[in-house]
N, C-alpha and C. Protein backbone atom coordinates (compact mmCIF):
# COMPACT_ATOMS: atom_id res chain seq x y z
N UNK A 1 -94.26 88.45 14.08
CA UNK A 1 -94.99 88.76 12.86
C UNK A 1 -94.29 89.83 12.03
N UNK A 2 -93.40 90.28 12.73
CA UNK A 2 -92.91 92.20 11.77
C UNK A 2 -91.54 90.99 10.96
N UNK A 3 -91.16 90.15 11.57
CA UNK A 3 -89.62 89.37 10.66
C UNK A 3 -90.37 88.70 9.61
N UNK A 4 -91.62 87.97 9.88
CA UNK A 4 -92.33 87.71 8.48
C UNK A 4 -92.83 88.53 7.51
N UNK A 5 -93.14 89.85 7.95
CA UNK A 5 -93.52 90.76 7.18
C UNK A 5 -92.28 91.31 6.24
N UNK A 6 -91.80 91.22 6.91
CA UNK A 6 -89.80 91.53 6.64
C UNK A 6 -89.85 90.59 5.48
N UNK A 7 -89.87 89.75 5.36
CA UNK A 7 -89.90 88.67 4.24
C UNK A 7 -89.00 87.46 4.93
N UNK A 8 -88.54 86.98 6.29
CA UNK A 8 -88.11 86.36 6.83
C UNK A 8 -89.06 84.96 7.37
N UNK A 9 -88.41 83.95 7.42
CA UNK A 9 -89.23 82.63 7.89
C UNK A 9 -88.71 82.77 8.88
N UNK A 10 -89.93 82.24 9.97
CA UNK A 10 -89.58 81.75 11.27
C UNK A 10 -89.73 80.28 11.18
N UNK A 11 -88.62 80.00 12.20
CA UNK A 11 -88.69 78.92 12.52
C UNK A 11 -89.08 78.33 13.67
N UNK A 12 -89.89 77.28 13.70
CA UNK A 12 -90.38 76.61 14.82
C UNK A 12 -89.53 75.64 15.97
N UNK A 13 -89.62 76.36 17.43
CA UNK A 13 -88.71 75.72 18.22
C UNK A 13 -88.04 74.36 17.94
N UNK A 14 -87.23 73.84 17.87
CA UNK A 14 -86.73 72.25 17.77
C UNK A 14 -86.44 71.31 16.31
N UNK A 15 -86.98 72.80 15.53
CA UNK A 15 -86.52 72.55 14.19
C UNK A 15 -85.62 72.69 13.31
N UNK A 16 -84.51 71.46 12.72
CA UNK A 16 -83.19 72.12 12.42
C UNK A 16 -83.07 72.98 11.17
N UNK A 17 -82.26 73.64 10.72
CA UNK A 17 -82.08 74.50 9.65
C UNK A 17 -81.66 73.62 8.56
N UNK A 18 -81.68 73.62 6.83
CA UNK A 18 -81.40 72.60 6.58
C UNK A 18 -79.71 73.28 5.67
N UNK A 19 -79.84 74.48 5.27
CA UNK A 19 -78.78 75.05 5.39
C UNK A 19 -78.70 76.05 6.10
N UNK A 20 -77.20 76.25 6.45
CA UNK A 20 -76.89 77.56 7.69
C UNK A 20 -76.06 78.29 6.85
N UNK A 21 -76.09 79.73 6.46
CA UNK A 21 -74.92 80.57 5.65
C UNK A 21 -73.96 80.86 7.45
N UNK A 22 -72.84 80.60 6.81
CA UNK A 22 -71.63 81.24 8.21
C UNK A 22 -71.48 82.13 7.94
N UNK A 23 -71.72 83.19 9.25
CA UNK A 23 -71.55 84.37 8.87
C UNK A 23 -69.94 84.87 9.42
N UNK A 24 -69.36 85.21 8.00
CA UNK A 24 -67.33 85.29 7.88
C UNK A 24 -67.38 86.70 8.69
N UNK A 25 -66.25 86.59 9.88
CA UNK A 25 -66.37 87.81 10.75
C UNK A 25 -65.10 88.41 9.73
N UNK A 26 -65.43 89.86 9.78
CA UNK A 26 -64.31 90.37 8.51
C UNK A 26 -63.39 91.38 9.74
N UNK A 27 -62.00 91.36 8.92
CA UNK A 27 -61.18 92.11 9.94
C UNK A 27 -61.01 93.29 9.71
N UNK A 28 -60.60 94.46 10.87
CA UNK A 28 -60.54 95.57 10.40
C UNK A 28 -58.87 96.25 10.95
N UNK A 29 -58.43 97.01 10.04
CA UNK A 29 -57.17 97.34 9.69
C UNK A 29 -57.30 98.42 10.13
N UNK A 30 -56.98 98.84 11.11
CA UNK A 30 -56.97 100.73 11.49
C UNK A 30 -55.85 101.29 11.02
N UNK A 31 -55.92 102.98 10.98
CA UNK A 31 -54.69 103.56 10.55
C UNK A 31 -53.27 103.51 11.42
N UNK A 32 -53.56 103.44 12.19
CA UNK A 32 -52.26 103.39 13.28
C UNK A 32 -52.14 101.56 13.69
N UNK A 33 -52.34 100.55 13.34
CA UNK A 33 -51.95 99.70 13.31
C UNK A 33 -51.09 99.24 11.83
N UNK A 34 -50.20 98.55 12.40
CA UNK A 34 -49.21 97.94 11.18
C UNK A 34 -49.91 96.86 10.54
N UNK A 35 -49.39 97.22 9.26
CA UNK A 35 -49.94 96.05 8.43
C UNK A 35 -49.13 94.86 8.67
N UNK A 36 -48.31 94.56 8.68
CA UNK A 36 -47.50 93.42 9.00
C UNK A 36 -48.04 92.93 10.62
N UNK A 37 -47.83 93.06 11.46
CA UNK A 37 -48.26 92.86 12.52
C UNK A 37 -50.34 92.43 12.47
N UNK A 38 -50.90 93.22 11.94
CA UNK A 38 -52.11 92.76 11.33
C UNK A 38 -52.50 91.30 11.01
N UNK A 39 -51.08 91.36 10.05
CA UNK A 39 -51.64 89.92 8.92
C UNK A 39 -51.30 88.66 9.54
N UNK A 40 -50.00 88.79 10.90
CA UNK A 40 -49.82 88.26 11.85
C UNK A 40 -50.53 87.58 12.90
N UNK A 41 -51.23 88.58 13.27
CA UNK A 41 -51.95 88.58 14.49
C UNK A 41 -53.62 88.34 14.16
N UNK A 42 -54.18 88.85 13.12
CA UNK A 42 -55.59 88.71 13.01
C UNK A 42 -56.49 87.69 12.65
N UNK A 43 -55.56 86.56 12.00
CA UNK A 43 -56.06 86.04 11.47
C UNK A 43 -57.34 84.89 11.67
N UNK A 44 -58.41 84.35 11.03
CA UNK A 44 -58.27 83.84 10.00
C UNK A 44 -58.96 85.12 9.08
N UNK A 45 -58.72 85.30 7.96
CA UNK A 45 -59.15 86.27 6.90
C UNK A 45 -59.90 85.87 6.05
N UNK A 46 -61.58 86.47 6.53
CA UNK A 46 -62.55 86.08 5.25
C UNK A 46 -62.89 87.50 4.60
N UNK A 47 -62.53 88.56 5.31
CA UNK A 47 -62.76 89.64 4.93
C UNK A 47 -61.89 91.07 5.08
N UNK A 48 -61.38 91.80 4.39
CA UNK A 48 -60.40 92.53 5.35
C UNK A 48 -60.68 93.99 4.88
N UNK A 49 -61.48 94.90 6.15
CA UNK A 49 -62.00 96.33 5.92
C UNK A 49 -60.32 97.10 6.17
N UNK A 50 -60.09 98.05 5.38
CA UNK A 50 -59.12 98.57 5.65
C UNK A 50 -59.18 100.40 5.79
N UNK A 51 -59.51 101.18 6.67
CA UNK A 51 -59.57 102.06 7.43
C UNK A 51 -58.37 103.23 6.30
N UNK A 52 -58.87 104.14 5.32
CA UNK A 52 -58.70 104.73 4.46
C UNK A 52 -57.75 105.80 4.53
N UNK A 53 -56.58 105.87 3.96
CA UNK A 53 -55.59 108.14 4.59
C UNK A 53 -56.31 108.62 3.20
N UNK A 54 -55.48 109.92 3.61
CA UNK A 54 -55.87 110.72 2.84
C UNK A 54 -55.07 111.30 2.04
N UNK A 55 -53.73 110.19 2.22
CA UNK A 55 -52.68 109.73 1.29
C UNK A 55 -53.17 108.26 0.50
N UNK A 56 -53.28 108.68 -0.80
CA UNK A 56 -53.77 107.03 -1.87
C UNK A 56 -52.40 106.48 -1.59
N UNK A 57 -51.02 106.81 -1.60
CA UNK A 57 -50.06 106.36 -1.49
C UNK A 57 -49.73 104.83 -0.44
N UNK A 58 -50.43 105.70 0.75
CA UNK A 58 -50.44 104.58 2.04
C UNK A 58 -51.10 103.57 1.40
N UNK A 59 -52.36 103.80 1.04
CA UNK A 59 -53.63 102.95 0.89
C UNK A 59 -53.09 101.88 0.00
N UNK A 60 -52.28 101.94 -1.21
CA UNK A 60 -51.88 101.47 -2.39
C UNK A 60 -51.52 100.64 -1.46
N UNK A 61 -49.73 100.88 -0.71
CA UNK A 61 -49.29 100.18 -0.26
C UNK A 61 -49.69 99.28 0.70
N UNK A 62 -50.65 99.31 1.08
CA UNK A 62 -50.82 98.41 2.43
C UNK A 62 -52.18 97.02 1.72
N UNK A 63 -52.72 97.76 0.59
CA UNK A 63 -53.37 96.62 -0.61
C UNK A 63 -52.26 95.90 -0.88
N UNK A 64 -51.00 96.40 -1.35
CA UNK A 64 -50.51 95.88 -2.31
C UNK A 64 -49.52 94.33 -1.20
N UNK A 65 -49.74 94.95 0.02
CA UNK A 65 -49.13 93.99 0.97
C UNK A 65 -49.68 93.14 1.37
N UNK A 66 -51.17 93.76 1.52
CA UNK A 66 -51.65 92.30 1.96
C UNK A 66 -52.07 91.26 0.97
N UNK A 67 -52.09 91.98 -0.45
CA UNK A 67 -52.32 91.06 -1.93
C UNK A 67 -51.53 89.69 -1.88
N UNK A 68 -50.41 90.53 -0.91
CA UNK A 68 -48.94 89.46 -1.50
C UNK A 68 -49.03 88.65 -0.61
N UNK A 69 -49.64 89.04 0.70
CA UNK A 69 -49.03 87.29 1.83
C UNK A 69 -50.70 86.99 2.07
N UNK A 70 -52.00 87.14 1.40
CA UNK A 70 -52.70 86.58 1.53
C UNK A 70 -53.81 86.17 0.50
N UNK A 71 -54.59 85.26 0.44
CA UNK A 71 -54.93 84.89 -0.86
C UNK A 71 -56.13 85.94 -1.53
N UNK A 72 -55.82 85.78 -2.95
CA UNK A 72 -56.61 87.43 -3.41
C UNK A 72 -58.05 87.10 -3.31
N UNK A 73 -58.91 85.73 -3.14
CA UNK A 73 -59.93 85.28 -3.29
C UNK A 73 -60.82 86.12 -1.85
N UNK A 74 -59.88 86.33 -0.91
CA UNK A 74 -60.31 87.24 0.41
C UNK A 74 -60.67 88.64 -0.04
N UNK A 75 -61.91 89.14 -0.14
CA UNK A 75 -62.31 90.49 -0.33
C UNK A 75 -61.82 91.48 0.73
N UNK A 76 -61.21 92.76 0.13
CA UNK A 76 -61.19 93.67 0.87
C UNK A 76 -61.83 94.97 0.64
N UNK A 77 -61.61 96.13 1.16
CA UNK A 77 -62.23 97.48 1.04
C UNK A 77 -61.75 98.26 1.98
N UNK A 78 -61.85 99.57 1.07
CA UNK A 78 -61.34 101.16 1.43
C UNK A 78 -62.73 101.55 2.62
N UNK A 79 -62.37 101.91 3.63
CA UNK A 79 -63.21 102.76 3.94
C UNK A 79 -63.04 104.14 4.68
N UNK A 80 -63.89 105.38 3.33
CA UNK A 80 -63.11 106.01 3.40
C UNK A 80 -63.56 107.27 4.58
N UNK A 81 -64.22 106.64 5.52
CA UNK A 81 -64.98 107.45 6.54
C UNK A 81 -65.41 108.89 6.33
N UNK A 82 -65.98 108.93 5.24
CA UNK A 82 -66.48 110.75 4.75
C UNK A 82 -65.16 111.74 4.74
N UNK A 83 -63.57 110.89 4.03
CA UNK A 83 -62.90 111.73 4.08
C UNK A 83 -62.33 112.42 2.85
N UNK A 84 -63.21 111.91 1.96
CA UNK A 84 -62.34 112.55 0.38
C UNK A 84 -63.41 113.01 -0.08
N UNK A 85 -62.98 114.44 -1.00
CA UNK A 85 -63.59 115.24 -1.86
C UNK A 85 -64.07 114.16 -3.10
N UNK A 86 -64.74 115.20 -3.68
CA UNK A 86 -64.79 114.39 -5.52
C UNK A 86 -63.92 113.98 -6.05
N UNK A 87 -62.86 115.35 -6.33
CA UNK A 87 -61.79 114.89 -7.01
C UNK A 87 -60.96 113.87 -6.72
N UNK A 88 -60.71 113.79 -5.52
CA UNK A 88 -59.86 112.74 -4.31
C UNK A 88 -60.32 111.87 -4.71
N UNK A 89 -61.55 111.47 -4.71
CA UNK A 89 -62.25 110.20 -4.23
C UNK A 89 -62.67 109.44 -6.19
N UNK A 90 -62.45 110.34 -7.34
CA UNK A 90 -62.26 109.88 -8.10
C UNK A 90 -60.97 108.98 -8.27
N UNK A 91 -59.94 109.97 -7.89
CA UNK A 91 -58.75 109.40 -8.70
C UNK A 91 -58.35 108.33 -7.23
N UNK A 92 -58.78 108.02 -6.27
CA UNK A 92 -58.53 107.42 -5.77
C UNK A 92 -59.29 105.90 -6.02
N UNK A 93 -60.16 105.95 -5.83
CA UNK A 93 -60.94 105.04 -6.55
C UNK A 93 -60.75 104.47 -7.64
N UNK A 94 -59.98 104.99 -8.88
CA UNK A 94 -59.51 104.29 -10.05
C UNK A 94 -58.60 103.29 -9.46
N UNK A 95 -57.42 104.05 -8.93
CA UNK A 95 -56.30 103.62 -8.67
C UNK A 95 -56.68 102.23 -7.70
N UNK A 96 -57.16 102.69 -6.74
CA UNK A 96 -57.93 101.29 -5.82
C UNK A 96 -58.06 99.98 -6.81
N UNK A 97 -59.22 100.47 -7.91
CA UNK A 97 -59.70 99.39 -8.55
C UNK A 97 -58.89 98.58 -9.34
N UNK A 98 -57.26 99.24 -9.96
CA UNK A 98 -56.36 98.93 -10.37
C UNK A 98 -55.24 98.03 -9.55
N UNK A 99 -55.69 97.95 -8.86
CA UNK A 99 -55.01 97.24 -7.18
C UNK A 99 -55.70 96.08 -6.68
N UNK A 100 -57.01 96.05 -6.93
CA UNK A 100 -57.72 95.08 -6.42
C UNK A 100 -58.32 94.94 -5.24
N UNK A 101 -59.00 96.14 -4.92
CA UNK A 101 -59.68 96.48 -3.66
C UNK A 101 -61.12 95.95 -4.34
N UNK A 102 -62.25 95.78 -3.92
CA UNK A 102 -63.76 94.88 -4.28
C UNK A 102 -64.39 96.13 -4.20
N UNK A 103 -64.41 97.29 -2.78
CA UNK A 103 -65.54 98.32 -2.87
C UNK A 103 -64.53 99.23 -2.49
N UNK A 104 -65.54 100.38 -2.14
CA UNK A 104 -65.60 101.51 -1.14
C UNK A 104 -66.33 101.99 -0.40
N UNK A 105 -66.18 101.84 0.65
CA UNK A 105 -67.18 102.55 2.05
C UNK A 105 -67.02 104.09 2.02
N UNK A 106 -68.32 104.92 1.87
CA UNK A 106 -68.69 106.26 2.36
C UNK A 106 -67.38 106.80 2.14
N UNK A 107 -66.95 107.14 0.76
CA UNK A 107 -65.84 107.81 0.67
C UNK A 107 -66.28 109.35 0.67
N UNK A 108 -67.11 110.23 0.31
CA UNK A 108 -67.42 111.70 0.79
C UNK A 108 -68.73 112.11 1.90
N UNK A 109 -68.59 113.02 1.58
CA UNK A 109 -69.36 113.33 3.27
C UNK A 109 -70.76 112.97 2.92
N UNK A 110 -71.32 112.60 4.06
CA UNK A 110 -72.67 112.00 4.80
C UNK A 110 -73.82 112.41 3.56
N UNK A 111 -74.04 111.68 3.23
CA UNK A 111 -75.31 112.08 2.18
C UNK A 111 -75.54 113.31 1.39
N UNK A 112 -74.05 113.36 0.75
CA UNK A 112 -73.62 114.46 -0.57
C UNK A 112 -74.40 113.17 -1.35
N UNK A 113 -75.66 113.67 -1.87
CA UNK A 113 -76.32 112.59 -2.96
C UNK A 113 -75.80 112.63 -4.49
N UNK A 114 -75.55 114.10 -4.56
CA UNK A 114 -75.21 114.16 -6.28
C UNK A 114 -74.05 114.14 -6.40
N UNK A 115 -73.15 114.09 -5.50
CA UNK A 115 -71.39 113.96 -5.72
C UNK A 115 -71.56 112.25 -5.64
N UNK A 116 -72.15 111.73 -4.45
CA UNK A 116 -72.05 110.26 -4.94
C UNK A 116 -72.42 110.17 -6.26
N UNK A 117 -73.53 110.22 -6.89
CA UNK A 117 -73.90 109.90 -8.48
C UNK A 117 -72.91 110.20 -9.30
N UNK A 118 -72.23 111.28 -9.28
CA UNK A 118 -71.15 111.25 -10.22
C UNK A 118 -70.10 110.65 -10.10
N UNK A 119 -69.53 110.17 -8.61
CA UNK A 119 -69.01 109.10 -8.13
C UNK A 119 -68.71 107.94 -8.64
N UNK A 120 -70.17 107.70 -8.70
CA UNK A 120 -70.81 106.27 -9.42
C UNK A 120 -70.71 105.93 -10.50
N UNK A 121 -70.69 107.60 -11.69
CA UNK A 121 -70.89 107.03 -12.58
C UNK A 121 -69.43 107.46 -13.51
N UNK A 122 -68.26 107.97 -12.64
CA UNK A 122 -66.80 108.22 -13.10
C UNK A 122 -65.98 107.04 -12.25
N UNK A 123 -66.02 106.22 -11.30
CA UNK A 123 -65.25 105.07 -10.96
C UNK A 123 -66.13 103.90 -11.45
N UNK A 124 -65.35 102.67 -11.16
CA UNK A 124 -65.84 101.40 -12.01
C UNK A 124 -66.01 100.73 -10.46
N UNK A 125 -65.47 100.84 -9.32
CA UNK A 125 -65.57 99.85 -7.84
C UNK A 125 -67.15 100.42 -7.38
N UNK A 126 -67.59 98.97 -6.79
CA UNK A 126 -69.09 98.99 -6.11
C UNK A 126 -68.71 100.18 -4.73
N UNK A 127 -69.79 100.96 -4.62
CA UNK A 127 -69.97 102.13 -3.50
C UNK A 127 -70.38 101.50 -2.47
N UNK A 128 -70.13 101.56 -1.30
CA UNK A 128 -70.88 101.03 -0.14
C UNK A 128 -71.15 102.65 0.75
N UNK A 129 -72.43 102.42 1.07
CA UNK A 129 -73.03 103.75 2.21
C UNK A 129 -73.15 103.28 3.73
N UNK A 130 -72.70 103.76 4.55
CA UNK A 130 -72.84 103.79 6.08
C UNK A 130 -73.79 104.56 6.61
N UNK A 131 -72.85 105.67 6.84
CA UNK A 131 -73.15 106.93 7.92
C UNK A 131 -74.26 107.08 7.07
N UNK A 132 -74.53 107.21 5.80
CA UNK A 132 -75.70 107.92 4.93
C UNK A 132 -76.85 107.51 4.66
N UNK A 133 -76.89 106.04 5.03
CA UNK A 133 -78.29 105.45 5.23
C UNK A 133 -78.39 105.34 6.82
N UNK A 134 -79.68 105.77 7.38
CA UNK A 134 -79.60 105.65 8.72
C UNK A 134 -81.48 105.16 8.55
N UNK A 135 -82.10 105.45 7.78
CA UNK A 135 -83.73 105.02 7.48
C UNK A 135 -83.88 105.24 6.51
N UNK A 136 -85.30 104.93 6.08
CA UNK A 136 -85.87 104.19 4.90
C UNK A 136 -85.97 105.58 3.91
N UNK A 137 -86.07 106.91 4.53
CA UNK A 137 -85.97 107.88 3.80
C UNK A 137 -84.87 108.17 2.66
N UNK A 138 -83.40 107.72 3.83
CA UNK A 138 -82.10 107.88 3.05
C UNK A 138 -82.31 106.61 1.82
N UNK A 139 -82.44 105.67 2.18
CA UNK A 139 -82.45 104.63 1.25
C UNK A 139 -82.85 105.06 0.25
N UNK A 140 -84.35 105.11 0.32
CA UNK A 140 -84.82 106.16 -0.85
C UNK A 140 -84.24 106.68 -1.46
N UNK A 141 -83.23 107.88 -1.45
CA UNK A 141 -82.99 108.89 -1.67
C UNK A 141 -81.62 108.14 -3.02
N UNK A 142 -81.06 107.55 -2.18
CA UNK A 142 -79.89 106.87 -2.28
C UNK A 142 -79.95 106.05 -3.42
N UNK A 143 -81.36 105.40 -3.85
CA UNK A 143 -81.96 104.34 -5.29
C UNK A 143 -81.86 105.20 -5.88
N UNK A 144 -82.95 106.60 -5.95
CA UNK A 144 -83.67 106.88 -6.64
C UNK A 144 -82.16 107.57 -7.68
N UNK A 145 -81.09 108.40 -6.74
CA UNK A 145 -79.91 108.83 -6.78
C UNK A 145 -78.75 108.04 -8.18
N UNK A 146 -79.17 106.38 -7.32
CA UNK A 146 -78.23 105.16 -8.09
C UNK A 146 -76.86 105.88 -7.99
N UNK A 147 -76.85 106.00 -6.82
CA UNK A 147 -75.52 106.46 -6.18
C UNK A 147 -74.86 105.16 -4.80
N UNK A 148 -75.44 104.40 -4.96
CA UNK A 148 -74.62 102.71 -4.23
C UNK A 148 -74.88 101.85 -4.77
N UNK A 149 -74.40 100.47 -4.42
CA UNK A 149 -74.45 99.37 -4.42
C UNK A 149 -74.61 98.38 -3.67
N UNK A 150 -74.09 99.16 -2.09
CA UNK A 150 -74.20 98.34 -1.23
C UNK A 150 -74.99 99.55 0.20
N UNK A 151 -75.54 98.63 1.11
CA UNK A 151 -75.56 99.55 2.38
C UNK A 151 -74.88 98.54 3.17
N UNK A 152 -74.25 99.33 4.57
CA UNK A 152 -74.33 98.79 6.00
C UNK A 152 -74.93 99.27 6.76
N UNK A 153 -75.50 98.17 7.23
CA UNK A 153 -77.08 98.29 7.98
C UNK A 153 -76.14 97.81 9.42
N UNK A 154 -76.91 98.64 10.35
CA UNK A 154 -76.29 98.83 12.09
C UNK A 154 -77.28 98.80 13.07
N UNK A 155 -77.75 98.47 13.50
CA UNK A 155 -79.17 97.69 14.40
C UNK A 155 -79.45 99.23 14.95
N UNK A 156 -78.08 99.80 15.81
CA UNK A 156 -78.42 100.69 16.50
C UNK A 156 -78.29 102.30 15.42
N UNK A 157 -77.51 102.24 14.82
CA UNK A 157 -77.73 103.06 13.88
C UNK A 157 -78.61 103.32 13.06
N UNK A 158 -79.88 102.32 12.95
CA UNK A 158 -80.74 102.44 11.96
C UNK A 158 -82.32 102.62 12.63
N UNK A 159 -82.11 102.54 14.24
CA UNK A 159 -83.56 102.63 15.04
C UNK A 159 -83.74 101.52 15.44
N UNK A 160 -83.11 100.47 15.44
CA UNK A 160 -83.41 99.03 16.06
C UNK A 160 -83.60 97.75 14.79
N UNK A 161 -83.82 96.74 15.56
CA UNK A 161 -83.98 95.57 14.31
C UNK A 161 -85.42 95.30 13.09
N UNK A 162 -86.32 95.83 13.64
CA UNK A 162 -87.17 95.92 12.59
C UNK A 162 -86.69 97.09 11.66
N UNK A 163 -86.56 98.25 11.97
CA UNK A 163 -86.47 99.11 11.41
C UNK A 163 -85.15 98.72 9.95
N UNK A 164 -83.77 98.09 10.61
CA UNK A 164 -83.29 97.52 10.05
C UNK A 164 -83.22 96.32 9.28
N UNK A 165 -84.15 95.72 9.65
CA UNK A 165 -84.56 94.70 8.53
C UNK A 165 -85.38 95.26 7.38
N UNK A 166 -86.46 96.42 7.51
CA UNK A 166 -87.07 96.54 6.84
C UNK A 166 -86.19 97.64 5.62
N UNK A 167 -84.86 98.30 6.13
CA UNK A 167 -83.92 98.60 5.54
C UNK A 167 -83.06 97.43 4.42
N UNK A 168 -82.75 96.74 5.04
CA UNK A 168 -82.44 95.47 4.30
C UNK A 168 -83.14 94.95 3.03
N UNK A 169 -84.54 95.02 3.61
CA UNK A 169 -85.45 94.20 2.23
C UNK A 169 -85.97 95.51 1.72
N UNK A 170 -85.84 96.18 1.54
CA UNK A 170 -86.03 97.43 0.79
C UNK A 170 -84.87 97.81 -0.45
N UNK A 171 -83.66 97.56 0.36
CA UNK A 171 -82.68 97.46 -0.64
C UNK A 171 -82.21 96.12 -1.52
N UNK A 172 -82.66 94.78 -0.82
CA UNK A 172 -82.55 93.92 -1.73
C UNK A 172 -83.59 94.10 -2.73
N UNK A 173 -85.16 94.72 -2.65
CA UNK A 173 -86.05 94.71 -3.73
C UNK A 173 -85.38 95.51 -4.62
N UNK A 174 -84.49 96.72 -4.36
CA UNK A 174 -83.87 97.56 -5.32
C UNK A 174 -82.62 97.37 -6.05
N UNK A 175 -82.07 96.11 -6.09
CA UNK A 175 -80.58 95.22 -5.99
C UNK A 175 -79.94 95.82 -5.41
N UNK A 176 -80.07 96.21 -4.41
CA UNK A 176 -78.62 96.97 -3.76
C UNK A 176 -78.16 95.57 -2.38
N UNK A 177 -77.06 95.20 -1.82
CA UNK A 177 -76.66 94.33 -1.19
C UNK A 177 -76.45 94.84 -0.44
């Protein structure tokens, strides 16, 4: 009853689905792995998270590599694990968007609410929040802010699966994805 409340249909044992969304497992690029060896070895690529320095330099380059041996229709993203300031995380973020990165993951620290907003409203790439939504409080905080676009929601990070679903449809009522 709490997944219907969620706004979710259940389905009844033995009944088929009539469409199924596949859910695209996305790859992740750490800093100490090679990009070449990556694009090698990981594949197939529906998604590619790429694990952020604190050199834009690296970051450029390793977009600009995988732009070239894989097709641009594959979304990727910075994530910048709460490691750049404002200023950083402005001019990095332009430059990103000039490259063809789709977002950014939690580029300053953990629920700085008003540095995200200005964030938001000096880069042009969609924000994604992690570490900074953890319940329905942060969410809150985070609309009211219009400091994201996106959350990632974490079963165990968020108090379990209701809790996280009800995270979910909270932010789709607010357009956030």
């Amino acid at each position: 009853h709490m997944l219907q409340k969620a706004g979710y249909k259940m389905l009844k044992p033995g009944h088929l689905i009539e469409s199924i969304k596949i859910l695209k497992i996305s790859q992740v690029l750490d800093q100490n792995f090679p990009v070449e060896e990556f694009l090698e070895t990981r594949r197939p690529f529906h998604f590619i998270k790429i694990k952020g320095h604190l050199d834009l330099t690296k970051d450029i380059k390793i977009v600009k590599i995988i732009r070239q041996k894989i097709n641009d229709d594959n979304p990727n993203m910075i994530d910048a694990n709460l490691g750049w300031n404002l200023d950083n995380a402005i001019r990095h973020i332009n430059k990103l968007h000039d490259i063809g990165v789709n977002f950014v993951e939690e580029p300053l620290m953990q629920r700085s609410w008003s540095a995200l907003k200005i964030l938001k409203q000096k880069t042009q790439l969609p924000l994604m929040l992690d570490e900074s939504i953890c319940n329905i409080e942060d969410l809150k905080v985070a609309i009211a802010e219009k400091c994201c676009d996106l959350i990632n929601v974490r079963i165990a990070k968020c108090g379990g699966i209701f809790n996280s679903l009800n995270l979910i449809r909270q932010a789709r009522d607010n357009g956030l994805k």
